[in-house]
Protein backbone atom coordinates (compact mmCIF):
# COMPACT_ATOMS: atom_id res chain seq x y z
CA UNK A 1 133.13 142.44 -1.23
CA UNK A 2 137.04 142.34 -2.13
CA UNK A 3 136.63 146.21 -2.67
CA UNK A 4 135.51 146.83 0.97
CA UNK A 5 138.17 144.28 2.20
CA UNK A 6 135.84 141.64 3.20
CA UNK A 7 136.01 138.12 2.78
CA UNK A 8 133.51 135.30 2.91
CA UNK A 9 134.50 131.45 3.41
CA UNK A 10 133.74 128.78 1.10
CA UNK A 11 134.50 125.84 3.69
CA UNK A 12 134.62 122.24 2.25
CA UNK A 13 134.41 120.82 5.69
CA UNK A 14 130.63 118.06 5.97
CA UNK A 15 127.85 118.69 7.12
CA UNK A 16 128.28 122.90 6.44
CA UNK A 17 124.13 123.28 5.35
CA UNK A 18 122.29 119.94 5.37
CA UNK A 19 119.37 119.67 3.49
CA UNK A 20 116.24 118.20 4.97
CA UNK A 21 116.56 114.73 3.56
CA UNK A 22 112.72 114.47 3.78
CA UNK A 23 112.41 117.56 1.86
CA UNK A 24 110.88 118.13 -1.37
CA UNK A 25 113.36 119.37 -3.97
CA UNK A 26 112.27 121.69 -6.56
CA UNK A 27 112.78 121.04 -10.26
CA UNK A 28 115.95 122.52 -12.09
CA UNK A 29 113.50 125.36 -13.93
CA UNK A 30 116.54 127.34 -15.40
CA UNK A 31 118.50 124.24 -16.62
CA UNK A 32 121.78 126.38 -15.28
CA UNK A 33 121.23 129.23 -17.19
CA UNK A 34 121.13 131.98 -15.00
CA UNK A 35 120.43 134.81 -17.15
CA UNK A 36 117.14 136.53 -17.05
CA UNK A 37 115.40 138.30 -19.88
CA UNK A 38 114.02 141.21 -17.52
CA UNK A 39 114.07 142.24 -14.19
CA UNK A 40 112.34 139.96 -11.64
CA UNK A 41 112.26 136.92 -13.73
CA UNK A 42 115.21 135.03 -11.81
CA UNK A 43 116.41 135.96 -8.85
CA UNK A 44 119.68 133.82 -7.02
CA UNK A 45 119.62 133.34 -3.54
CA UNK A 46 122.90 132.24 -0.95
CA UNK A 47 124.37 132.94 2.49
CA UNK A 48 128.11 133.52 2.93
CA UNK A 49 129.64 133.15 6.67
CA UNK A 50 132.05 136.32 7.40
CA UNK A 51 134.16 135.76 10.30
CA UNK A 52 133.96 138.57 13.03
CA UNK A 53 135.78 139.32 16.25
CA UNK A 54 132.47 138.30 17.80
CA UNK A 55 131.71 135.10 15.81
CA UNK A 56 129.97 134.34 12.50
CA UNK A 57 128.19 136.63 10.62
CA UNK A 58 125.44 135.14 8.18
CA UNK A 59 125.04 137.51 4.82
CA UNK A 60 121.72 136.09 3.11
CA UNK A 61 121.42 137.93 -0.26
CA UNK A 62 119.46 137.88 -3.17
CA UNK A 63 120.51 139.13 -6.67
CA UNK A 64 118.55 139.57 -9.68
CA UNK A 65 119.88 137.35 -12.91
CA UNK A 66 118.89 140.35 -15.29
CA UNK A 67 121.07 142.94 -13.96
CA UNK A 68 122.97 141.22 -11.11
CA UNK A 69 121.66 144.03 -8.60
CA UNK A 70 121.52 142.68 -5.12
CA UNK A 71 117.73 143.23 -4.94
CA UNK A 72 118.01 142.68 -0.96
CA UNK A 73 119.85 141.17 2.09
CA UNK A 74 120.30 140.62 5.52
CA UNK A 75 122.58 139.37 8.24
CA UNK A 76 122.15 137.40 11.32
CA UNK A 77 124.55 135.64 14.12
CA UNK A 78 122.33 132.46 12.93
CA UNK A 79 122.24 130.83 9.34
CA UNK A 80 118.52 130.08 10.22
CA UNK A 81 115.26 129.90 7.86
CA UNK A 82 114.45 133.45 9.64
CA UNK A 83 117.37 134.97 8.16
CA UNK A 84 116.41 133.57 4.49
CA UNK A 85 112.43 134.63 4.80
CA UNK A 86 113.70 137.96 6.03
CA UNK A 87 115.90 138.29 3.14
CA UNK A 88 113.15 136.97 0.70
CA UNK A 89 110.32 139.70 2.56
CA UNK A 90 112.94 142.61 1.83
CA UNK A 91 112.90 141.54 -1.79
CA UNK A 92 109.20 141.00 -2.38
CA UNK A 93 108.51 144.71 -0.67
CA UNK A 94 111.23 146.47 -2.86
CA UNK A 95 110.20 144.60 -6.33
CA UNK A 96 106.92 144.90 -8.15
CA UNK A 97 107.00 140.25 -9.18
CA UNK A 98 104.13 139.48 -10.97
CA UNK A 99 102.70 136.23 -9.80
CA UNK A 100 103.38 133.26 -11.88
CA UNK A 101 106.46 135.13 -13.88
CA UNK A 102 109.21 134.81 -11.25
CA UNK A 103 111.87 132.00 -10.52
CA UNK A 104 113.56 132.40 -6.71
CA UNK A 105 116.91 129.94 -6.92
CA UNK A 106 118.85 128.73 -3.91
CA UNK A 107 120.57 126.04 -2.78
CA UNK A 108 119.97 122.79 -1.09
CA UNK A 109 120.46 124.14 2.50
CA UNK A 110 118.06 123.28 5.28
CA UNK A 111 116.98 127.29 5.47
CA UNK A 112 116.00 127.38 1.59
CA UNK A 113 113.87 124.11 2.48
CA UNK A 114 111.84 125.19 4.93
CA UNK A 115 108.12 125.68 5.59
CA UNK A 116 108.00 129.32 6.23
CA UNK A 117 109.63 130.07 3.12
CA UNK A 118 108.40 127.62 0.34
CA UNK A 119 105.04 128.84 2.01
CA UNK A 120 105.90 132.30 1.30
CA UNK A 121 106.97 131.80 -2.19
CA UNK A 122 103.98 129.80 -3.04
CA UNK A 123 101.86 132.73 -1.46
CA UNK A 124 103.62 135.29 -3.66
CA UNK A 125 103.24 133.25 -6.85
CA UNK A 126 106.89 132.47 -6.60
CA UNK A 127 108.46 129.18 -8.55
CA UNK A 128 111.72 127.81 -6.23
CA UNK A 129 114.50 125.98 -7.65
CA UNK A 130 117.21 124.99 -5.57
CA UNK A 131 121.39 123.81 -6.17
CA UNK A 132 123.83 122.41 -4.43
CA UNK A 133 125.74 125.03 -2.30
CA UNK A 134 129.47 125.15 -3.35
CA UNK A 135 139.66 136.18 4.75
CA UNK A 136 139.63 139.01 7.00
CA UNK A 137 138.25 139.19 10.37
CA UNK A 138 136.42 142.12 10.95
CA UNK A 139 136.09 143.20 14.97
CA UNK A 140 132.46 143.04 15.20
CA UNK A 141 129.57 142.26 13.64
CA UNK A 142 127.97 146.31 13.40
CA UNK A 143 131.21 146.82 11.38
CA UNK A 144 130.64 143.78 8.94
CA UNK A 145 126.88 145.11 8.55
CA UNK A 146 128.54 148.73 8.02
CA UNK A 147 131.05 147.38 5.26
CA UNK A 148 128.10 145.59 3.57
CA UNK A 149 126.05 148.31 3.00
CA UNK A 150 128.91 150.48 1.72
CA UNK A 151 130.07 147.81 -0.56
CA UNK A 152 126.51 146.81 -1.68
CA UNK A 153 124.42 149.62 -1.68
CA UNK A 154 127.27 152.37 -1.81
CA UNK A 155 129.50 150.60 -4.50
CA UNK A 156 128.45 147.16 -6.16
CA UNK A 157 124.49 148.13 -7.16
CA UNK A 158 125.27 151.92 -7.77
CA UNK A 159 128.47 151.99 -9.46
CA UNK A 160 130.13 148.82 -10.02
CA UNK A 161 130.35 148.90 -14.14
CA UNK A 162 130.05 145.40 -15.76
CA UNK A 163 131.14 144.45 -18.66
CA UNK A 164 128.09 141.96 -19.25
CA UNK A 165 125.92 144.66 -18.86
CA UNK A 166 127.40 147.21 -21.45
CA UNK A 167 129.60 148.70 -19.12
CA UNK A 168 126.51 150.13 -16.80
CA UNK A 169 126.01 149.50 -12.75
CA UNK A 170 122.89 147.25 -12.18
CA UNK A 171 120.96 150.28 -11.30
CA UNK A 172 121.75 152.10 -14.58
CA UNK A 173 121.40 148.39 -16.77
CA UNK A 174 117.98 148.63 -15.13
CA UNK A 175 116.65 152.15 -15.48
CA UNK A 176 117.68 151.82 -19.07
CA UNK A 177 115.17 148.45 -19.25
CA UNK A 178 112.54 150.55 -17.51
CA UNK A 179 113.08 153.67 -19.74
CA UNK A 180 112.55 151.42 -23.12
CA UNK A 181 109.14 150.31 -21.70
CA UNK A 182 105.91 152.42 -22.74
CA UNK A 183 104.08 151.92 -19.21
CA UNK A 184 106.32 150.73 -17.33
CA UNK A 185 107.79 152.36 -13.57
CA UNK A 186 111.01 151.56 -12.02
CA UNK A 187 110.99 149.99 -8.77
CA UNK A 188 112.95 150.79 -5.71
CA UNK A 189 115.87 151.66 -5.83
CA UNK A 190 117.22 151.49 -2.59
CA UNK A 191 117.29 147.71 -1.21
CA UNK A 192 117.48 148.55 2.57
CA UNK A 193 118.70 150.12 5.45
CA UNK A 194 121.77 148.45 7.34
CA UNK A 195 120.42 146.71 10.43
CA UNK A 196 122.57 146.11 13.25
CA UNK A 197 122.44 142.58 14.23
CA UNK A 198 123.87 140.80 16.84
């Protein structure tokens, strides 16, 4: 995001997600290791808060541990359990996850708790872990959601070289996972459209 001059907040002020204190939490699976022997075997979850001329803008996105390609996201005005589930439905149409073989980690926040989405993981044979969750103003929120896709789809997924991946963007560390298989087809590799949200 620092390449497209965007900024996200990390505020330390209470009460910023609140977990459901009735909720359920999921067992650490990964034990803190958040690397990922193949594709769609871990994927991270968060929302970041961009300020906007107009307000808050929500960024829910999910990454794959294997390559660290943002495998989908979304935006909203509202840091809601829609906005997570939306983000989660993106990913699930876009990856092929074989039921039973796929760990989905988020935080603690009251949007990663929710019915609607532990429902949909469970339907999609996915495992949930959660964590605890730990700039420039851009005019409007259309803007932030244009930035976002040219920083994420354009520039981060497509040609962002890491080192941790042998010097490869997560599209390239991938294709060359898929390529070494004898059967095996790559998935999608575009992770969406840019919506304009409001």
């Amino acid at each position: 995001m620092r390449e497209a001059d965007i900024a996200g907040i990390s505020p330390r002020r209470k009460g910023f997600t609140r977990r459901d204190p009735k909720a359920t939490l999921a067992p650490d699976l990964v034990e803190r290791d958040f690397t990922a022997s193949a594709p769609n075997r871990l994927w991270v979850t968060d929302l970041t808060m961009i300020s906007t001329g107009e307000g808050p803008l929500w960024l829910s996105a999910i990454r794959d541990a294997f390559s660290r390609r943002v495998v989908a996201w979304e935006t909203s005005a509202r840091p809601d359990a829609d906005l997570v589930l939306t983000t989660l439905e993106y990913a699930l149409a876009a990856r092929e996850v074989e039921p039973g073989k796929l760990i989905h980690h988020a935080d603690h926040g009251c949007q990663y708790t929710s019915i609607k989405r532990t429902t949909r993981l469970a339907r999609a044979g996915v495992q949930s872990l959660r964590d605890p969750v730990r700039g420039r103003v851009v005019a409007t929120r259309a803007e932030t959601n244009l930035a976002l896709f040219e920083y994420i789809d354009g520039f981060y997924n497509s040609r962002r070289i890491q080192e941790r991946l042998g010097w490869l963007n997560p599209l390239e560390f991938e294709e060359k996972h898929y390529t070494k298989q004898p059967t095996a087809e790559p998935t999608n590799l575009n992770t969406r459209q840019p919506a304009l949200t409001s």
